[in-house]
Protein backbone atom coordinates (compact mmCIF):
# COMPACT_ATOMS: atom_id res chain seq x y z
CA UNK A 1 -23.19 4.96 41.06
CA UNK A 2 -25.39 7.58 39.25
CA UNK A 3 -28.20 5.65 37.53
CA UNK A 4 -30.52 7.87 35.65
CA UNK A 5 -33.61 5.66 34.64
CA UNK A 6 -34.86 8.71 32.76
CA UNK A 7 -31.66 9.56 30.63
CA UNK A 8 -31.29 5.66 29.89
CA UNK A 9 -35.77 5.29 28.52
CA UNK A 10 -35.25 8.25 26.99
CA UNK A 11 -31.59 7.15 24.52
CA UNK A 12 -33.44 4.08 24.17
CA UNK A 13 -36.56 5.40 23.12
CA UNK A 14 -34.09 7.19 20.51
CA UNK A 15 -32.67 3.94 19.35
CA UNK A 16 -35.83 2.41 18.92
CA UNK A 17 -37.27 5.55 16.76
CA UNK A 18 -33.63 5.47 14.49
CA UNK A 19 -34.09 1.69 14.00
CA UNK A 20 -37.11 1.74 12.78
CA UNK A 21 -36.99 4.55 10.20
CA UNK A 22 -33.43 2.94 9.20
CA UNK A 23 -35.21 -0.50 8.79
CA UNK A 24 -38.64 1.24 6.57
CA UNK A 25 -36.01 3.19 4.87
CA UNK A 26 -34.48 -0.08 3.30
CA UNK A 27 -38.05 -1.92 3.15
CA UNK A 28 -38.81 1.50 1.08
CA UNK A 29 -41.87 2.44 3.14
CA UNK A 30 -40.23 5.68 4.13
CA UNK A 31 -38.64 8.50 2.63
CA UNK A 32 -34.68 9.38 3.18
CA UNK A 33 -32.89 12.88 3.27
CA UNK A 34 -30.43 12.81 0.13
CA UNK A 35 -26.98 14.26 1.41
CA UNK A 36 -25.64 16.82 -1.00
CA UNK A 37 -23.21 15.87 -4.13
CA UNK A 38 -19.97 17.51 -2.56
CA UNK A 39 -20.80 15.65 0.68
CA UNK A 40 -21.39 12.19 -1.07
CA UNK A 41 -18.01 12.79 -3.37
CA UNK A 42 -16.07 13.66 -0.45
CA UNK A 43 -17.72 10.24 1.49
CA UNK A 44 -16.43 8.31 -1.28
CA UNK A 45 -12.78 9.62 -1.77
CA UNK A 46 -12.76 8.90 2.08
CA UNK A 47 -13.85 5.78 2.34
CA UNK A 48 -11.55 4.65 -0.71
CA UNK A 49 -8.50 6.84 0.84
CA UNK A 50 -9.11 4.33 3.66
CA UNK A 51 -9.74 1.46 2.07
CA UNK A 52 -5.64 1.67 -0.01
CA UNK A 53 -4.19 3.15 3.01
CA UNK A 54 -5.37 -0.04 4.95
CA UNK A 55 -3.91 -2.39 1.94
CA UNK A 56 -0.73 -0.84 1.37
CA UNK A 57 -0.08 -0.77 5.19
CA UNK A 58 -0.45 -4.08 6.03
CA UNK A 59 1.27 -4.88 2.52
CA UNK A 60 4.17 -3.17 3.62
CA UNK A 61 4.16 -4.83 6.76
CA UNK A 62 4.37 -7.94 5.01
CA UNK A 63 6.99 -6.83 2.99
CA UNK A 64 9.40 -5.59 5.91
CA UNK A 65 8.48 -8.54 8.30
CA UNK A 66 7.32 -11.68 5.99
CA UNK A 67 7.29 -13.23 9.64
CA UNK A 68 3.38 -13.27 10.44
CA UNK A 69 4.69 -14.83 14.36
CA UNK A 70 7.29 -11.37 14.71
CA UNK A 71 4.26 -9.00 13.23
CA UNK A 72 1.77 -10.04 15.96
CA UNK A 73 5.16 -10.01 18.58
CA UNK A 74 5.58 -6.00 17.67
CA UNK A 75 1.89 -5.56 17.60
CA UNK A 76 1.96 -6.71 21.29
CA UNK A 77 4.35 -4.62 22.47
CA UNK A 78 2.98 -1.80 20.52
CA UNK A 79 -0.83 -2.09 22.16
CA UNK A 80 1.52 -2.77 25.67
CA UNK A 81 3.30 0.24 25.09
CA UNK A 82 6.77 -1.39 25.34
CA UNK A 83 9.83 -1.29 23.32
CA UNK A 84 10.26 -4.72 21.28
CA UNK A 85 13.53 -6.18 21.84
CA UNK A 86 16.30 -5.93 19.31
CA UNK A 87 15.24 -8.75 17.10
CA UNK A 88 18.89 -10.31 14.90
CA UNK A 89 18.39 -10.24 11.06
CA UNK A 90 18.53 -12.68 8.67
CA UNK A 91 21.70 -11.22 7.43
CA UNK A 92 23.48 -10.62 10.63
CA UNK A 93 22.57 -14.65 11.94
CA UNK A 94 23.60 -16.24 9.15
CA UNK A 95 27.25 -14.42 8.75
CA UNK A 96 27.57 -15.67 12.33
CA UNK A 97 26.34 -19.46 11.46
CA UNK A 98 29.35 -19.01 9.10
CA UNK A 99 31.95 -17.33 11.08
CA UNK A 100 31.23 -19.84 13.83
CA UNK A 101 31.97 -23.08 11.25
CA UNK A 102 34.97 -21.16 10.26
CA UNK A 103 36.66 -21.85 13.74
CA UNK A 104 35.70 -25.20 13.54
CA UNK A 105 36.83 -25.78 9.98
CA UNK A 106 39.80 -23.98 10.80
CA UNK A 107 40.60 -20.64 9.74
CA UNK A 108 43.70 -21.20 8.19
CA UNK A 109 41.50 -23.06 5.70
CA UNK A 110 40.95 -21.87 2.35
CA UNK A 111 37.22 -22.54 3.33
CA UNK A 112 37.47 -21.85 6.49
CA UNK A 113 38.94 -18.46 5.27
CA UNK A 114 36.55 -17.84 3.19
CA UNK A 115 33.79 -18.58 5.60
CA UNK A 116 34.84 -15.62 7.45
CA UNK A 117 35.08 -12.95 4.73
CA UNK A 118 31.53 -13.95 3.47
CA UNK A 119 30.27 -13.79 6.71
CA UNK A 120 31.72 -10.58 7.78
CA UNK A 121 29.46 -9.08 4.25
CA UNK A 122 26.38 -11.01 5.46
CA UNK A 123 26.47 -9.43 8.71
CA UNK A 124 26.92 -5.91 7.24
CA UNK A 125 24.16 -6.90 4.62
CA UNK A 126 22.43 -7.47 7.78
CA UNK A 127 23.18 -3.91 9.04
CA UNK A 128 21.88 -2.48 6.19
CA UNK A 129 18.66 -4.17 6.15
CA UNK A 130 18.15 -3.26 9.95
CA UNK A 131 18.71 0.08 9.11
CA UNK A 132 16.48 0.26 5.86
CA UNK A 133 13.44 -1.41 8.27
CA UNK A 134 13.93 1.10 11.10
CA UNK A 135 13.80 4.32 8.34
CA UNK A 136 11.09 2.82 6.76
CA UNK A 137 9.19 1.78 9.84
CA UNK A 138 9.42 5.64 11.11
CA UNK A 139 9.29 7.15 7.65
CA UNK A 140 6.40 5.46 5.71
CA UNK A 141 4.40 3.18 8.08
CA UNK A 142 4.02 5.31 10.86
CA UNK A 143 2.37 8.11 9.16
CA UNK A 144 -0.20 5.54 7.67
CA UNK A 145 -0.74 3.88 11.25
CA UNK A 146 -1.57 6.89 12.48
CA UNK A 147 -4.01 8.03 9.92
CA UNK A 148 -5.77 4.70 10.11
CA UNK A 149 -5.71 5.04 14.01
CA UNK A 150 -6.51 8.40 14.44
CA UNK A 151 -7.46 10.23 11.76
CA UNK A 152 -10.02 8.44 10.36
CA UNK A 153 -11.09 7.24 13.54
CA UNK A 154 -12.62 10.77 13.86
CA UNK A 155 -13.53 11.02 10.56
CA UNK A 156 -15.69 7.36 11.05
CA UNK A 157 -17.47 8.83 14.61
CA UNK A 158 -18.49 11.99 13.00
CA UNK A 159 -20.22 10.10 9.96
CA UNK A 160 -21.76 8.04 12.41
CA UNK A 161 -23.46 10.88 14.87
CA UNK A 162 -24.24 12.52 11.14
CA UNK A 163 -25.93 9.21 9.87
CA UNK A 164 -27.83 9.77 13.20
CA UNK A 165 -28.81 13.24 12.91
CA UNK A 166 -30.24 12.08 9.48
CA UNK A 167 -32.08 9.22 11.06
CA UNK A 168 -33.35 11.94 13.74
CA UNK A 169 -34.43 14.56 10.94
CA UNK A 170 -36.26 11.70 9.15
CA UNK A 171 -38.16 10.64 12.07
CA UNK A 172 -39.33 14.25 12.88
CA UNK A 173 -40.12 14.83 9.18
CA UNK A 174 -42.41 11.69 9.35
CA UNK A 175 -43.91 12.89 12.64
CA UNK A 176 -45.00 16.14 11.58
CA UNK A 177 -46.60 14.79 7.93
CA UNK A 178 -48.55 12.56 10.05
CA UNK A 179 -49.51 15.31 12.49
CA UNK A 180 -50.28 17.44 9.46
CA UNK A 181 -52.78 14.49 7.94
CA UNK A 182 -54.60 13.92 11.60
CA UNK A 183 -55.08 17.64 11.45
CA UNK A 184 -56.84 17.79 8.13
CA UNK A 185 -58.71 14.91 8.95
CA UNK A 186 -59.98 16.48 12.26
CA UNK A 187 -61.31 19.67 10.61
CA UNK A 188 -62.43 17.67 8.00
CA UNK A 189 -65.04 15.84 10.59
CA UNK A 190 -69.06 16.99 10.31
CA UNK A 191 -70.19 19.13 12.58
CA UNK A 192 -74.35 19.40 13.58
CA UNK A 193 -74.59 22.03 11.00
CA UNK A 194 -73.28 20.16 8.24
CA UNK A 195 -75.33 16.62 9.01
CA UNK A 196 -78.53 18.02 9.83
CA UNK A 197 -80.68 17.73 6.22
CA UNK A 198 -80.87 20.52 3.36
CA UNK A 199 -84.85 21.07 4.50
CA UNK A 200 -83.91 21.68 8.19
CA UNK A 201 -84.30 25.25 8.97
CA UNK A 202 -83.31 26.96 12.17
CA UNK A 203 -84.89 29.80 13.84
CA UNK A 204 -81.38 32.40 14.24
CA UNK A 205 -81.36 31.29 18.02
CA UNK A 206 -81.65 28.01 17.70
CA UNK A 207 -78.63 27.82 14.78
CA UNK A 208 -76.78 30.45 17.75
CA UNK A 209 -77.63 27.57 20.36
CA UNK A 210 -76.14 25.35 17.60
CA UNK A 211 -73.31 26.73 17.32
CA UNK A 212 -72.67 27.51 20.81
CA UNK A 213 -73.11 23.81 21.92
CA UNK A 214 -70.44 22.59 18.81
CA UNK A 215 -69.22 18.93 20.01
CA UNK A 216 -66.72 19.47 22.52
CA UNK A 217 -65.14 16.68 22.44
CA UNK A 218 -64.04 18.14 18.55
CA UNK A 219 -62.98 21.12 19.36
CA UNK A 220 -60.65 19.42 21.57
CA UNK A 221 -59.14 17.06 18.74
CA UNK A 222 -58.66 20.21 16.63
CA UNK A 223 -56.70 22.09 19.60
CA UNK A 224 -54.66 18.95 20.05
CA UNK A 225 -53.78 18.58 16.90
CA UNK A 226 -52.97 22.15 15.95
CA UNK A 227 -50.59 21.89 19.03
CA UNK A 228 -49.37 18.83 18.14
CA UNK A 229 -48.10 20.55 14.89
CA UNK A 230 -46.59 22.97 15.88
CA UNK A 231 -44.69 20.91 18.32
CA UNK A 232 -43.24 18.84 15.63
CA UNK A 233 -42.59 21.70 13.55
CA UNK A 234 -40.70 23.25 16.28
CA UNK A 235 -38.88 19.76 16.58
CA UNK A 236 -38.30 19.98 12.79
CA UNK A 237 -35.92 23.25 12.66
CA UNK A 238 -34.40 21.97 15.66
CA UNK A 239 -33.06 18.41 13.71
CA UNK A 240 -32.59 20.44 10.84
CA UNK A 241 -30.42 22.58 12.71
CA UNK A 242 -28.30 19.69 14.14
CA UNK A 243 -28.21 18.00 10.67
CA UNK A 244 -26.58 20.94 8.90
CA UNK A 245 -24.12 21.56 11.61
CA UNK A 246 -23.13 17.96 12.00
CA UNK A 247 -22.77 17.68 8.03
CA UNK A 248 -20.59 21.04 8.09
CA UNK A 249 -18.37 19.15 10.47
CA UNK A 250 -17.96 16.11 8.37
CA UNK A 251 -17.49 18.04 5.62
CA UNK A 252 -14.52 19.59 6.93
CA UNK A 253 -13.05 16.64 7.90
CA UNK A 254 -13.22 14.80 4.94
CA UNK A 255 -11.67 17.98 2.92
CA UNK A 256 -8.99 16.96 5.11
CA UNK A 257 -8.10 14.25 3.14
CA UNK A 258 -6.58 16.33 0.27
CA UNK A 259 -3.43 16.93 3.26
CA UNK A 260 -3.06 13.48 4.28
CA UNK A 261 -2.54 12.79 0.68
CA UNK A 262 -0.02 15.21 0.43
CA UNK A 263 1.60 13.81 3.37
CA UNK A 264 1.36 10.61 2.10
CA UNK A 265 2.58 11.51 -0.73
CA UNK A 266 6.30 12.96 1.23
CA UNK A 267 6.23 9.37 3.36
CA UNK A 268 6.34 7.65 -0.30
CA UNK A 269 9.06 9.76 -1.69
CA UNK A 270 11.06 8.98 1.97
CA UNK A 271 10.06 4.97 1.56
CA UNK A 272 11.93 5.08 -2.16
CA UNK A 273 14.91 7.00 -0.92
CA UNK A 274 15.01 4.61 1.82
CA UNK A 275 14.87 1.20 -0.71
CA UNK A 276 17.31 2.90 -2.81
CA UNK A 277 19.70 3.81 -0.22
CA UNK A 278 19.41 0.10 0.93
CA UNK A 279 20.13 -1.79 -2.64
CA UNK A 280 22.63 0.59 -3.22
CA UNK A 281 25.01 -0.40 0.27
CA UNK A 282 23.76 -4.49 -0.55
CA UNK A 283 25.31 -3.87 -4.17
CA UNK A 284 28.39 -2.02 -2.58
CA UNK A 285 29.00 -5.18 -0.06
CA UNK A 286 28.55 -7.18 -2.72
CA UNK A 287 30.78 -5.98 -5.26
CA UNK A 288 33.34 -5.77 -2.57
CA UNK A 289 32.88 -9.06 -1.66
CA UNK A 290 33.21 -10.23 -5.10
CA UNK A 291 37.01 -8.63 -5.37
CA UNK A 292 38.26 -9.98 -1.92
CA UNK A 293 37.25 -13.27 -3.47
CA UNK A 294 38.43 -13.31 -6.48
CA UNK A 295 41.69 -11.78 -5.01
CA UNK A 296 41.94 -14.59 -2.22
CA UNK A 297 40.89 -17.60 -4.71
CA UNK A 298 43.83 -16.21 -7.10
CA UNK A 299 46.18 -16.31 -4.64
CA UNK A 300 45.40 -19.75 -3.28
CA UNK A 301 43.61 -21.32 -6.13
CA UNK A 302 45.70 -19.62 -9.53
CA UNK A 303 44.12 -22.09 -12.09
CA UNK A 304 40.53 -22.95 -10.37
CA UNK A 305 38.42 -20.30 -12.21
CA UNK A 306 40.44 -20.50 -15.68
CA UNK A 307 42.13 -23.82 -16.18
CA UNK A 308 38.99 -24.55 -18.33
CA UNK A 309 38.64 -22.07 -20.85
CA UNK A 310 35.37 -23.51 -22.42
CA UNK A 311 33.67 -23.16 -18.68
CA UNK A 312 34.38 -19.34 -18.31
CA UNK A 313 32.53 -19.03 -21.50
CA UNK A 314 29.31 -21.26 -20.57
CA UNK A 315 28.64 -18.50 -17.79
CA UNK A 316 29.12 -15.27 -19.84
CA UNK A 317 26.71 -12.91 -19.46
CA UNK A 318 25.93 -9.70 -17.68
CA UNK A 319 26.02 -9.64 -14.04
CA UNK A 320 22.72 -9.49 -12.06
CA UNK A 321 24.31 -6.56 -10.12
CA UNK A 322 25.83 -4.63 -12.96
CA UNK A 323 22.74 -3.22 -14.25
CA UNK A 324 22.20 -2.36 -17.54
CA UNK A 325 25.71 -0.06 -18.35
CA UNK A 326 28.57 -1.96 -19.93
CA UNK A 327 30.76 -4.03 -17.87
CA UNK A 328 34.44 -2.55 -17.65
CA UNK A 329 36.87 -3.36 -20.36
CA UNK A 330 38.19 -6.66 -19.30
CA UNK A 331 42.41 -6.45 -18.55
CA UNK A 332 44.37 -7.78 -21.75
CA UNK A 333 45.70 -11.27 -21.91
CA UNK A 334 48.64 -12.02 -19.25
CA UNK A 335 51.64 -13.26 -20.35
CA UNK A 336 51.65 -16.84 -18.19
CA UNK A 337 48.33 -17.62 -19.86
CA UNK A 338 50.01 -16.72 -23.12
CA UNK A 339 53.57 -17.16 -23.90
CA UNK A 340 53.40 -16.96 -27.67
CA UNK A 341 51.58 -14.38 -28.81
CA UNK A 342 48.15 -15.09 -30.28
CA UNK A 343 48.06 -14.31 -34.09
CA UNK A 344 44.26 -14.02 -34.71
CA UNK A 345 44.84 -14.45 -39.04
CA UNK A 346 46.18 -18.05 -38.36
CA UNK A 347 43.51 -19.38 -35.52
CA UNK A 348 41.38 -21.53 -37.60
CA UNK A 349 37.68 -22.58 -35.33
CA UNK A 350 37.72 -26.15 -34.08
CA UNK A 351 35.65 -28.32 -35.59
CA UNK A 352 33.44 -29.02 -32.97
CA UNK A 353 32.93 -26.59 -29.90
CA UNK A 354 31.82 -23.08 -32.11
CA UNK A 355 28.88 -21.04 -30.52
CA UNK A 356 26.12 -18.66 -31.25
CA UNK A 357 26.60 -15.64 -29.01
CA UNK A 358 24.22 -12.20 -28.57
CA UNK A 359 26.12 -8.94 -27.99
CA UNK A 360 24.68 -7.33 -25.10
CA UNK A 361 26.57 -3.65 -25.50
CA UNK A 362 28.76 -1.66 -28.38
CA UNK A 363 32.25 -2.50 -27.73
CA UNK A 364 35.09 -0.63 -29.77
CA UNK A 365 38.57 -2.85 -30.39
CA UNK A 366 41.69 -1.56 -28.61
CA UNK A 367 43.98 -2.86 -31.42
CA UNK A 368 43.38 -4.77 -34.59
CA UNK A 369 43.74 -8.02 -33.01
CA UNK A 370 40.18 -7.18 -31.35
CA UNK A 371 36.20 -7.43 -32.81
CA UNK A 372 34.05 -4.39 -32.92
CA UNK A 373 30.95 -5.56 -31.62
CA UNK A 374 27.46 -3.81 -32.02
CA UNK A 375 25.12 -4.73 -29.09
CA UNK A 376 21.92 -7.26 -30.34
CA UNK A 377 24.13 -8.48 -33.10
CA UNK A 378 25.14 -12.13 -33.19
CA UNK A 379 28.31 -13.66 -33.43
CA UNK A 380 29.96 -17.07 -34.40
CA UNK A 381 32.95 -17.37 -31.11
CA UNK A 382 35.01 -20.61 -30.11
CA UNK A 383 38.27 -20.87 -27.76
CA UNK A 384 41.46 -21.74 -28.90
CA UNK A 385 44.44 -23.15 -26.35
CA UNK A 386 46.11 -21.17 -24.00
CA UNK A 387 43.84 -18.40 -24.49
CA UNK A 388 42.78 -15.74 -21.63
CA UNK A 389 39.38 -17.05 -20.03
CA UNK A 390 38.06 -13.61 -20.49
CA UNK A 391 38.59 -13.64 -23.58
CA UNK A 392 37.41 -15.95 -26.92
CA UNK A 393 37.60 -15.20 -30.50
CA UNK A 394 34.75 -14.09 -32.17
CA UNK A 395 33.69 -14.54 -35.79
CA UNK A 396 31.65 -12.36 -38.50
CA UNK A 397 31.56 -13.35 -41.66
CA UNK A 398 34.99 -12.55 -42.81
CA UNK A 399 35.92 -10.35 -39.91
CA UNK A 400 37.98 -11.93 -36.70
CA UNK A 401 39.23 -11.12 -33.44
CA UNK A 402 39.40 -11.45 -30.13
CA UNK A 403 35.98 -10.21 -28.19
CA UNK A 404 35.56 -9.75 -24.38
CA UNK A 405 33.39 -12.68 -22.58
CA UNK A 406 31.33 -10.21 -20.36
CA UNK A 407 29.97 -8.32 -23.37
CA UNK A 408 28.13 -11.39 -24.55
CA UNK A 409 25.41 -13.77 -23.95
CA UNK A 410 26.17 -17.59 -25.59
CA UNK A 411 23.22 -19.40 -26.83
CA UNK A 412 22.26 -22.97 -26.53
């Protein structure tokens, strides 16, 4: 093992010097080289560029994986360089919970039945959100990983060896002020010419001997510190030198910055696309889930979703899923709900059951047995018997007809 006991006195003799003009520099018993304004500005946009990227990465985390236990399970297999096994979603386990009771309900069963069709949508719900995770894994957090990992990481080592190279031009600064002051002082010191009283005159040998037998010991001190000066001068330019480079380096690197925003700025766009693809295949499932089941619970259940007339209108309203366009014009009234024909000018309101509704969109009447409605208006409507559930008639002031139940919202 090569153990160089010079190399190692000689960094620590550098640490020591750094840590103690670091430590007068925050006492305030020593002076501190100002970086530039451009340097400082681009210091700050990094460190707050880092700062976000850091928040919105592990936010996002959070947000694809609320599982803290499965977050530190990929981070493993990350550092371990491994590939993390296919890990079942939400989705995907819970369509199988349900398929699985179907075969014990039996699925002949209208449950049992139904069991399966909703899970077969969970499980492709499932699919989606596997796929949305893996897109946005690769996409969005990846990019920001590796800025925070690698990136910066650079950035951060170079603003440490420049913090250093300050600390180092500091130190020499300091050395050669006081190098400067012992010089002064030393020229400053009386000589024998300069003590010896006013009335004291020399013969011109003897003030020749005088000045030929000058204090040795002075002249030395002078010499030493004149050399002493220059050698910190020399030591000066040299930690000036490495100071500007070093700072030209970090500069560049943090002017880098203005690109990883840019890029960041792509991942973003890719992360939207990514949540909009996703909502837009769970609405798609959903919607067709919605018509096999109200297709299958017609066929074996005809009157359980409109024997009650009064029910169908407690839960008008717009759908969460429809968004804010109108909903489609609802089918007109069959003929087994209504044998007779339903002559809106003799339906008088019941004396008890009449509700406030809100019009949530413009709807135009197909014939004159229909209400015009104006969206944000409000309306007087009641059922009468044997009417369509999708349907109720709807009063204002003197003006009456039958209005669609998924263009309003009733009020308590």
């Amino acid at each position: 093992m090569d153990f160089n006991v010079k190399k190692l006195a000689s960094d620590a003799g550098v640490f020591f010097t750094r840590a103690v003009q670091f430590t007068e520099e925050k006492l305030g018993q020593a002076e501190k080289t100002e970086l530039d304004a451009h340097l400082e500005n681009l210091i700050a946009r990094g460190d707050c560029t880092k700062n976000w990227t850091e928040k919105i990465f592990r936010q996002t985390e959070v947000l694809l994986q609320p599982n803290p236990s499965a977050r530190i399970e990929e981070f493993f297999y990350e550092k371990l360089d491994k590939k993390a096994p296919t890990r079942t979603t939400n989705g995907e386990l819970l369509g199988q919970y349900m398929q699985d009771a179907a075969k014990d309900f039996g699925p002949g069963t209208p449950y049992g039945s139904t069991l399966i069709t909703v899970g077969e949508y969970q499980k492709k719900l499932g699919g989606s959100e596997r796929e949305f995770l893996q897109s946005s894994a690769v996409g969005f957090l990846t990019p920001l990983r590796n800025f925070l990992e690698g990136d910066w990481r650079t950035i951060s080592k170079e603003r440490r060896l420049l913090e250093n190279r300050r600390l180092d031009l500091d130190v020499c600064k300091a050395r050669l002020k006081k190098a400067k002051l012992a010089e002064a002082k030393a020229a400053a010191a009386p000589d024998f010419q300069e003590t010896r009283p006013r009335n004291y005159i020399l013969s011109a040998s003897a003030s020749a001997w005088a000045d030929d037998f000058e204090d040795p010991s002075m002249i030395a001190e002078r010499k030493l510190w004149s050399e002493e000066v220059d050698k910190a001068e020399q030591e000066l330019r040299v930690a000036q030198t490495e100071f500007d480079r070093q700072a030209e380096v970090t500069r560049l690197l943090l002017e880098g910055i203005s690109s990883t925003h840019v890029n960041h700025l792509r991942c973003l766009h890719e992360f939207v696309e990514a949540q909009a693809v996703y909502y837009a295949q769970c609405h798609k499932h959903m919607q067709e889930l919605q018509k096999e089941l109200s297709s299958a619970n017609g066929d074996t259940f005809p009157n359980a979703f409109a024997g009650n007339p009064s029910t169908s209108g407690l839960t008008a309203g717009p759908s969460p899923l429809s968004g804010t366009s109108a909903p489609a014009r609802p089918p007109p009234p069959s003929s087994s709900l209504e044998s007779v024909p339903l002559k809106i000018e003799e339906v008088k309101p019941p004396a008890t059951g009449t509700r406030k509704a809100k019009v949530l969109y413009d709807y135009d009447a197909a014939d004159t047995s229909e209400l015009s409605l104006f969206a944000d208006e409000l309306i007087t409507v009641y059922t009468v018997p044997g009417m369509d559930p999708d349907w109720l008639v709807g009063e204002r002031g003197n003006q009456k007809g039958k209005v669609p139940v998924t263009y309003l919202e009733l009020l308590s």
